[in-house]
N, C-alpha and C. Protein backbone atom coordinates (compact mmCIF):
# COMPACT_ATOMS: atom_id res chain seq x y z
N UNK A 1 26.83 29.66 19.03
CA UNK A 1 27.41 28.83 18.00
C UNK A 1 26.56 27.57 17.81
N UNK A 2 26.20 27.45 16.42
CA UNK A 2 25.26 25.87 15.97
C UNK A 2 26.20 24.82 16.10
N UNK A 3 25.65 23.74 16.65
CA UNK A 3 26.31 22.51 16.07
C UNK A 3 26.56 21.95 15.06
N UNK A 4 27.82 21.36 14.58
CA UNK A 4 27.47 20.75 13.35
C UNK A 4 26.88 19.38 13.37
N UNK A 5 25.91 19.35 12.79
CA UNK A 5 25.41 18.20 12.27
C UNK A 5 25.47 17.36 11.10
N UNK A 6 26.21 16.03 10.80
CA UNK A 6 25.88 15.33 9.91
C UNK A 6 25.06 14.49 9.81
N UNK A 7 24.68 13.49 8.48
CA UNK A 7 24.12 12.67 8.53
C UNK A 7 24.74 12.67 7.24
N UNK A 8 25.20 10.50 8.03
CA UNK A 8 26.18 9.91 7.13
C UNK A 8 25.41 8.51 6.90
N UNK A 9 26.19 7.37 5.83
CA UNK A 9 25.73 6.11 5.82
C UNK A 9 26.03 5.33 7.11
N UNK A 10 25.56 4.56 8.05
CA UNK A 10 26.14 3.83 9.26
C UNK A 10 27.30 2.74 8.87
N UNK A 11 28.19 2.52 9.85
CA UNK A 11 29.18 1.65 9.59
C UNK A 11 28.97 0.84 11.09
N UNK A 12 29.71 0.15 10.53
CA UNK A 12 30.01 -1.38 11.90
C UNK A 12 30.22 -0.80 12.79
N UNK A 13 31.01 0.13 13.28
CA UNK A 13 31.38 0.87 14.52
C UNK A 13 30.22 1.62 15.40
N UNK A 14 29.33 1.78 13.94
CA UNK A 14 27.96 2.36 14.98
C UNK A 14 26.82 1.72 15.45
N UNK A 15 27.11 0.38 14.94
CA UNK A 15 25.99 -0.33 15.33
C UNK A 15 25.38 -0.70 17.12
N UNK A 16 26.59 -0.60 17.60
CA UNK A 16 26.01 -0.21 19.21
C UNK A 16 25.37 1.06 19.66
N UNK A 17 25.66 2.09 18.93
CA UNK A 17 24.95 3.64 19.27
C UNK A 17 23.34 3.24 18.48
N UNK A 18 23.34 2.71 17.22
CA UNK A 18 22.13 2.06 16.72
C UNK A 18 21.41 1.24 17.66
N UNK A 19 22.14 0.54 18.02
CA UNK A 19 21.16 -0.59 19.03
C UNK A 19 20.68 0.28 19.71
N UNK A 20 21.54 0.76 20.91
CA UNK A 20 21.29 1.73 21.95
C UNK A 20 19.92 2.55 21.16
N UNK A 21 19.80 3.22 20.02
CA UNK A 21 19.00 4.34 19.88
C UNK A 21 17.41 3.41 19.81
N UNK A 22 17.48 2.43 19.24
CA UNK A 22 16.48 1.17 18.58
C UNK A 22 15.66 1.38 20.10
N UNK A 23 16.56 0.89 21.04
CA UNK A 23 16.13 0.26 22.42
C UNK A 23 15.55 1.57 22.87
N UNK A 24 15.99 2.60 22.88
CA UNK A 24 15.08 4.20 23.47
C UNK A 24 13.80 4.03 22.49
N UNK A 25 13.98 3.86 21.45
CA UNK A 25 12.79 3.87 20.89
C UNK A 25 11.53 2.82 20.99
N UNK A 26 11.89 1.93 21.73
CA UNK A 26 11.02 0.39 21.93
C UNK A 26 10.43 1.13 24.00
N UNK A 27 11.57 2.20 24.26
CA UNK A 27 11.03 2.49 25.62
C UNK A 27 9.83 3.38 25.72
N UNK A 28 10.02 4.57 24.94
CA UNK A 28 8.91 5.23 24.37
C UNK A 28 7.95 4.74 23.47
N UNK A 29 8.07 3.36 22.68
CA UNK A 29 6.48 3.08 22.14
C UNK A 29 6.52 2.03 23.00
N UNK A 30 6.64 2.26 24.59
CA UNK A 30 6.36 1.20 26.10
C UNK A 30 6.03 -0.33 25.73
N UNK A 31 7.45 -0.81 24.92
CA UNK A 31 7.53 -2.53 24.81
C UNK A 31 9.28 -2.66 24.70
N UNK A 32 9.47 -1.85 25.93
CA UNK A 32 11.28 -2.35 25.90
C UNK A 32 11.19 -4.09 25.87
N UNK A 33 10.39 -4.49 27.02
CA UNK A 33 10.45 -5.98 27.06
C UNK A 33 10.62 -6.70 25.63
N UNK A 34 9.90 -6.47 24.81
CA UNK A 34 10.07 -6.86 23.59
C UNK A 34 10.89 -6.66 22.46
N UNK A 35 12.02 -6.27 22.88
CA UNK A 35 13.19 -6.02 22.24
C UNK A 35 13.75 -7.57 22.26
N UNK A 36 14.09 -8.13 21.53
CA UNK A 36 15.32 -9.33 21.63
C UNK A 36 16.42 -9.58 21.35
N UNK A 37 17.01 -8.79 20.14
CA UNK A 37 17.89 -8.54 18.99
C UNK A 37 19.22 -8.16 20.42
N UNK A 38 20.40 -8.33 20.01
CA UNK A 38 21.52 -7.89 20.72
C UNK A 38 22.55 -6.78 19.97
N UNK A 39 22.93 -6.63 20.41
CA UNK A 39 24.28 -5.92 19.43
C UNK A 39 24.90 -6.78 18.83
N UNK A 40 25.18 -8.09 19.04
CA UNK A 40 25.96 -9.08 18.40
C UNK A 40 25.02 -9.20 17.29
N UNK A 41 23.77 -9.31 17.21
CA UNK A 41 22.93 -10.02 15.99
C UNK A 41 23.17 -8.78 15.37
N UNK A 42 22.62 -7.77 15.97
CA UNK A 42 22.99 -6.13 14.94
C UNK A 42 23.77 -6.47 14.06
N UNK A 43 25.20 -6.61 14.56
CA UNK A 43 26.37 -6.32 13.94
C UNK A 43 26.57 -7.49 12.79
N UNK A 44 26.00 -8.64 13.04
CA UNK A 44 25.78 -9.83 12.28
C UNK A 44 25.01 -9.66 11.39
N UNK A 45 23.81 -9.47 11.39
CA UNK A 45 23.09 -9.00 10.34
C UNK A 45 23.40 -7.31 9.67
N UNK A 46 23.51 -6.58 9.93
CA UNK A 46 24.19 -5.02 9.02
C UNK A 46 25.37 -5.51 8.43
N UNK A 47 26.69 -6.13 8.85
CA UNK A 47 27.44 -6.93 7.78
C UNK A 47 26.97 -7.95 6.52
N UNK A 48 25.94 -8.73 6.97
CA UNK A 48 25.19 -9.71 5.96
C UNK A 48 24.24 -9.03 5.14
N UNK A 49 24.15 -7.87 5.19
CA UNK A 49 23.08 -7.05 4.52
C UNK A 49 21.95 -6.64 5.00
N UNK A 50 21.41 -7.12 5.55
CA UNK A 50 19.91 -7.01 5.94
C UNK A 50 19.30 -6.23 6.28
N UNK A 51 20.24 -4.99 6.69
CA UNK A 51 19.50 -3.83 6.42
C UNK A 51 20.81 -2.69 6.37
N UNK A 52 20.28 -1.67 6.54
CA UNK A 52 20.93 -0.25 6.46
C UNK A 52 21.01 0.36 7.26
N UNK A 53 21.51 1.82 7.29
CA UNK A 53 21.30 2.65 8.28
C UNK A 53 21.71 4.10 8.24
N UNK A 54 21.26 5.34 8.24
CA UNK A 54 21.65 6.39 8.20
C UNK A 54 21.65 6.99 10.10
N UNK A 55 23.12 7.52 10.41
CA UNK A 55 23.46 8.11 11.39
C UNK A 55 23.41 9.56 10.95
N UNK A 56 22.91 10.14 12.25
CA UNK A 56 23.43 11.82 12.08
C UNK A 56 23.91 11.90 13.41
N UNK A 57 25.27 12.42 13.80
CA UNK A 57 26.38 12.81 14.36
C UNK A 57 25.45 14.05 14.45
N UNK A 58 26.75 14.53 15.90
CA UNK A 58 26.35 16.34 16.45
C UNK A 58 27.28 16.34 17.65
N UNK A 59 28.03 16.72 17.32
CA UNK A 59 29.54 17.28 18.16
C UNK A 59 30.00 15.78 18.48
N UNK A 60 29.86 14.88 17.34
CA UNK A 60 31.04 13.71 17.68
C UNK A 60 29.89 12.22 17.90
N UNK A 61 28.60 12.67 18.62
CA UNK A 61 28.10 11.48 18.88
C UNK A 61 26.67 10.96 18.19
N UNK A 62 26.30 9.83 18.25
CA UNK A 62 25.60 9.94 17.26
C UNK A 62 24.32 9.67 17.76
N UNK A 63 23.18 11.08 17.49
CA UNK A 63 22.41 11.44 18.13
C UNK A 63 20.80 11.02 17.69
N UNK A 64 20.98 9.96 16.38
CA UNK A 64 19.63 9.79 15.69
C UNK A 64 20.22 8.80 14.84
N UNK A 65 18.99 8.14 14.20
CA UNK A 65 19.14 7.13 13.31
C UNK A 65 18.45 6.80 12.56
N UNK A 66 18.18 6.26 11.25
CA UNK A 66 16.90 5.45 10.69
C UNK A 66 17.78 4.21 10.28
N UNK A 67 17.22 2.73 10.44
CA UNK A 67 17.14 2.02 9.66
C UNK A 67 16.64 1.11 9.27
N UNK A 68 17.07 0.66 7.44
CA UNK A 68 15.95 0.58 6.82
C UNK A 68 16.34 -0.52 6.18
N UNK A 69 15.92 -1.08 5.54
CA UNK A 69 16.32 -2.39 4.11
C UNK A 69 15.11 -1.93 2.33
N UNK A 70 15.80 -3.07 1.63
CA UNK A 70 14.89 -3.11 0.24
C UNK A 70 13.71 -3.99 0.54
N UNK A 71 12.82 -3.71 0.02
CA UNK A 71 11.70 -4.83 0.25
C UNK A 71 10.80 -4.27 -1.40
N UNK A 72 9.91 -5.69 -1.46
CA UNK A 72 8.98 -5.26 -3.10
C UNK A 72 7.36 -5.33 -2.59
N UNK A 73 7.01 -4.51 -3.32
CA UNK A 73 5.47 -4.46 -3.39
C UNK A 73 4.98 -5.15 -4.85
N UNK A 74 4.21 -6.26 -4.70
CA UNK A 74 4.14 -7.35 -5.59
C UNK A 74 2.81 -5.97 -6.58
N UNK A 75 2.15 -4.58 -6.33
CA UNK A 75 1.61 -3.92 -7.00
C UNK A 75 2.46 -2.91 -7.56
N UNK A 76 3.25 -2.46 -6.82
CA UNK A 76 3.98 -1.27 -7.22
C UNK A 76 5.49 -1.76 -7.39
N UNK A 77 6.18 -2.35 -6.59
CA UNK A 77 7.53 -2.80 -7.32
C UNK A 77 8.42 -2.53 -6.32
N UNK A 78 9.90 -1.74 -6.54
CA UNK A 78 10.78 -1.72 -5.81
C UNK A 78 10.74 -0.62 -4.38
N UNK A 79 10.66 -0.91 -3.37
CA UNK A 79 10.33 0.07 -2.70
C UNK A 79 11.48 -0.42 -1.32
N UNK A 80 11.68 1.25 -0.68
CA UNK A 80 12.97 0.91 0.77
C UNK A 80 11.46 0.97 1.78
N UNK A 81 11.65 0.11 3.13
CA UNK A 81 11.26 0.01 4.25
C UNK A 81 11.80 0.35 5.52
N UNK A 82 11.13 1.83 5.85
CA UNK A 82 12.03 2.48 6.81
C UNK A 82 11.30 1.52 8.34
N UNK A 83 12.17 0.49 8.82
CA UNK A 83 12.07 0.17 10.17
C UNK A 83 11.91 0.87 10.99
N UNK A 84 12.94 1.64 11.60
CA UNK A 84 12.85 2.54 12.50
C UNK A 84 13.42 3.83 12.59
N UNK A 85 13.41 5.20 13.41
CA UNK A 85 13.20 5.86 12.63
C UNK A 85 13.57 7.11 14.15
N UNK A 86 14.53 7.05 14.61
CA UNK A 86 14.70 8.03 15.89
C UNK A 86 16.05 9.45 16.23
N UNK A 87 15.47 10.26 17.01
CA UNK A 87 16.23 11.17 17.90
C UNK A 87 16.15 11.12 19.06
N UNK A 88 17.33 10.82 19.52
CA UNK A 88 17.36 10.94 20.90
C UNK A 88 16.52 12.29 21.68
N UNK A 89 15.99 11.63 22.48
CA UNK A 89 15.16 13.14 23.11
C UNK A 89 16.17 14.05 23.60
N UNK A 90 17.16 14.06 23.98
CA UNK A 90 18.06 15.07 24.56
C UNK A 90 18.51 16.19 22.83
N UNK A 91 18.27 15.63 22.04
CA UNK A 91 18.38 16.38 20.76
C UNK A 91 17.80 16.49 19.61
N UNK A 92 16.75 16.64 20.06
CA UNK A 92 15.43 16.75 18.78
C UNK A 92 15.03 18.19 19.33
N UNK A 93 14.78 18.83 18.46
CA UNK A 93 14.01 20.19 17.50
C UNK A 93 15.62 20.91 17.18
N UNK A 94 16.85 20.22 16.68
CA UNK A 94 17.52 20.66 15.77
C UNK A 94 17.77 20.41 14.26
N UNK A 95 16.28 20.07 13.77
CA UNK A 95 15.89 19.93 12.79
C UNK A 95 17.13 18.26 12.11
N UNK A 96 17.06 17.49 13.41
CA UNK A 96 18.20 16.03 12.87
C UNK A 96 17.08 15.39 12.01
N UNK A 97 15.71 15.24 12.49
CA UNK A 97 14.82 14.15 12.43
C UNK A 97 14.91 14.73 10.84
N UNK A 98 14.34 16.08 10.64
CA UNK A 98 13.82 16.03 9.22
C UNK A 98 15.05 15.92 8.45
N UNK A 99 16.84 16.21 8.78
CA UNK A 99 17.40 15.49 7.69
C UNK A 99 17.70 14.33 7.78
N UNK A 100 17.45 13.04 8.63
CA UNK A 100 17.49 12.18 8.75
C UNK A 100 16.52 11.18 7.45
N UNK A 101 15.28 12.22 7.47
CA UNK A 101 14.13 11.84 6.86
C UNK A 101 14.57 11.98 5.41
N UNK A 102 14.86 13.30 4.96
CA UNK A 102 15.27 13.24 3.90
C UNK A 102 16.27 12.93 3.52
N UNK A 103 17.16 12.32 4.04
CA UNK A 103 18.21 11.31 3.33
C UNK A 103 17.45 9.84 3.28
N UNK A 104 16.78 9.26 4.20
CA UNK A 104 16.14 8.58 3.46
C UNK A 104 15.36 8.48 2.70
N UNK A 105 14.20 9.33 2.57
CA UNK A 105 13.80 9.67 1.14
C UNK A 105 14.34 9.84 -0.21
N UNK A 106 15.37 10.46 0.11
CA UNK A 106 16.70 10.18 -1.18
C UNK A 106 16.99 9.37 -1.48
N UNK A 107 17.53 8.21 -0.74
CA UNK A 107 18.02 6.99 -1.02
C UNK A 107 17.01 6.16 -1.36
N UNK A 108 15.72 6.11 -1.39
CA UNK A 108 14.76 5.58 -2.02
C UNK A 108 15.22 5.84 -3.86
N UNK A 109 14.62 6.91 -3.45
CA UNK A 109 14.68 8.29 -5.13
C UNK A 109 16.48 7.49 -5.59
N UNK A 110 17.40 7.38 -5.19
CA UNK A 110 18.36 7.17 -5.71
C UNK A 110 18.27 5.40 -6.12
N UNK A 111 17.47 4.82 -4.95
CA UNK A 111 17.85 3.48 -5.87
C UNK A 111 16.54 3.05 -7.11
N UNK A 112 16.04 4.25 -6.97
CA UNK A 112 15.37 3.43 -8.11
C UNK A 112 13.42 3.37 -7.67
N UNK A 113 13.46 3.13 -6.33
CA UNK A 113 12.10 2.76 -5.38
C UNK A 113 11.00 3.42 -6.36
N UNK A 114 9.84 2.93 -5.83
CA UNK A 114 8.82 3.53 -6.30
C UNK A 114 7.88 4.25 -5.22
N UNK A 115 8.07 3.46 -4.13
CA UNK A 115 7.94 4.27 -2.94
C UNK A 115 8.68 3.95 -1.81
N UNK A 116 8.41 4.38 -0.53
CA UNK A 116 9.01 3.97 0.31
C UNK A 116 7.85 3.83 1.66
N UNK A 117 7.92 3.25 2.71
CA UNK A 117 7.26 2.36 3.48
C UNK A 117 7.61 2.07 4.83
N UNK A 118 6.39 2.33 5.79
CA UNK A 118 6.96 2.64 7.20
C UNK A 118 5.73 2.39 8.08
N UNK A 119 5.38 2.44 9.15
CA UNK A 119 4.40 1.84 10.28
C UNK A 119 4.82 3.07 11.38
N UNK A 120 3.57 3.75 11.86
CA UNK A 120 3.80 4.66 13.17
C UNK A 120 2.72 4.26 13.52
N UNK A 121 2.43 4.50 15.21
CA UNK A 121 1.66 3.96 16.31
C UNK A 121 0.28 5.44 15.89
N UNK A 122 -0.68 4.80 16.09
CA UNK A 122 -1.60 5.68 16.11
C UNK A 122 -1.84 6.47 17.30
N UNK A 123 -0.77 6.24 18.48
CA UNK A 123 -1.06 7.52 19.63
C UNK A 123 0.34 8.36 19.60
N UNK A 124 1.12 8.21 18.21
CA UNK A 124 2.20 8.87 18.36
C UNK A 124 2.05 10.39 17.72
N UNK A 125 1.65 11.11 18.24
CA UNK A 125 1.18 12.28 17.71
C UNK A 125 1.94 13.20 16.97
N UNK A 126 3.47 13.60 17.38
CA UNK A 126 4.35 14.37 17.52
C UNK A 126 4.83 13.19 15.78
N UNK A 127 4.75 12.54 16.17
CA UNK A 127 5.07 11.20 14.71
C UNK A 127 4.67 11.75 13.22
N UNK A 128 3.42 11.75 13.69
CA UNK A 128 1.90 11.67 12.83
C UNK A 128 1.76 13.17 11.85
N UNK A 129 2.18 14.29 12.83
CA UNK A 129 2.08 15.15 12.93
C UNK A 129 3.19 15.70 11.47
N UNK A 130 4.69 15.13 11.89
CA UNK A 130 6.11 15.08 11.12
C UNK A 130 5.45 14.78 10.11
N UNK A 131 5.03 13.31 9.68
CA UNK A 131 4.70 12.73 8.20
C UNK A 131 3.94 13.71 7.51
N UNK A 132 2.39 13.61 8.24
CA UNK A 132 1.64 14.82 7.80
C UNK A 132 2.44 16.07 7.23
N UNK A 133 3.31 16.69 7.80
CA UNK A 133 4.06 17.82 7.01
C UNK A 133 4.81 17.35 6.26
N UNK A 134 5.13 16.40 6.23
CA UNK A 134 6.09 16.17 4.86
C UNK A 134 5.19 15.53 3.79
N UNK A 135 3.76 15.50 3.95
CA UNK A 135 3.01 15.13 3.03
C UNK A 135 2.68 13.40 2.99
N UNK A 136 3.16 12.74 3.77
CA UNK A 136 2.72 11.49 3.77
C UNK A 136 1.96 11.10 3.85
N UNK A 137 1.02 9.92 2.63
CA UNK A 137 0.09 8.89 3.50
C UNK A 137 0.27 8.37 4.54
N UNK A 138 -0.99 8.26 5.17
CA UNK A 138 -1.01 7.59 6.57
C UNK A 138 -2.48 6.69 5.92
N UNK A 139 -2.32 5.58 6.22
CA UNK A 139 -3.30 4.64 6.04
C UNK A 139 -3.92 3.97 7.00
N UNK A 140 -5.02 4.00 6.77
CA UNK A 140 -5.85 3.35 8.80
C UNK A 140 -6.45 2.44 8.19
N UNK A 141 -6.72 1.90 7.33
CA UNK A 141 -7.39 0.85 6.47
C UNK A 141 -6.75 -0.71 6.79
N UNK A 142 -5.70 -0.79 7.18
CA UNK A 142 -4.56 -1.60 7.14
C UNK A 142 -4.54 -2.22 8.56
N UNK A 143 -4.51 -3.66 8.75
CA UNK A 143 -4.03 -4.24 10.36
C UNK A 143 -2.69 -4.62 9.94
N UNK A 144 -2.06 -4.75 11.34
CA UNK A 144 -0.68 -5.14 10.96
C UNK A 144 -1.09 -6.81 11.25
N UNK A 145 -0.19 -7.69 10.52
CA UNK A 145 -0.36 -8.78 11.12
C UNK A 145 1.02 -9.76 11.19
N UNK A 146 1.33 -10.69 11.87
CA UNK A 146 2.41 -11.15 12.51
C UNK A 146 2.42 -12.55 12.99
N UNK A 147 3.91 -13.20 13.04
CA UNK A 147 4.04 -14.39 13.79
C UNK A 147 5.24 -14.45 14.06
N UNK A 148 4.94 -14.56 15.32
CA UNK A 148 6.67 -14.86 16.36
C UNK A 148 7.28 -16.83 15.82
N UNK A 149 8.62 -16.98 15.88
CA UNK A 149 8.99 -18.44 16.06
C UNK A 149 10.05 -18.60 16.95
């Protein structure tokens, strides 16, 4: 017997299974330390807007996540920014990741976007690999650049 799997919009209630998933994902690209955010700010900011979130559930718990916000490209225009972007390892290759993916790709396509926009580690292979089949640019041309306050 398959599991059922959904993938729904996130609500307030999930924002600790979100955190929780964020933080697995900061362990595997090896900078847990650099996590700062709490569940309290989570829940503070996803009420204030600031970003989004698509859950996919699988027998009750919620086993993956992306989330994302609006952001503009001063060339191209309205575009979503997928932050982050995970399955729990105890449940990946039940095909969650790729509908995870394409609901956010949808919700681009639905609000309007012109594209949509995301950052993977160049030793993430298994990553690299996903986009590549779904046809994505990957751009190496690009540094990231940054400032902490």
């Amino acid at each position: 017997m398959q599991a059922s799997i959904t993938i729904r919009p996130a609500t307030a209630a999930d924002i600790p299974a979100i955190h929780a998933l964020m933080f697995e994902l900061a362990v595997y690209e090896k900078e847990p330390e650099a996590v700062l955010t709490t569940v309290d700010e989570y829940l503070r900011d996803f009420r204030d807007g600031l970003f989004e979130s698509h859950v996919a559930e699988m027998d009750g718990a919620v086993v993956g996540m992306t989330l994302f916000y609006m952001a503009y490209s001063s060339w191209k225009g309205k575009m979503l920014y997928l932050d982050d972007f995970l399955v729990t390892e105890t449940h990946r290759r039940y095909g969650i990741g790729q509908l995870l993916f394409d609901a956010f790709i949808a919700e681009g396509r639905n609000r309007g976007c012109r594209l949509v926009k995301w950052q993977v580690l160049d030793w993430n292979e298994p990553a690299l690999n996903f986009y590549r089949k779904n046809d994505a640019i990957i751009e190496t041309g690009w540094w990231n650049v940054k400032m902490f306050f």
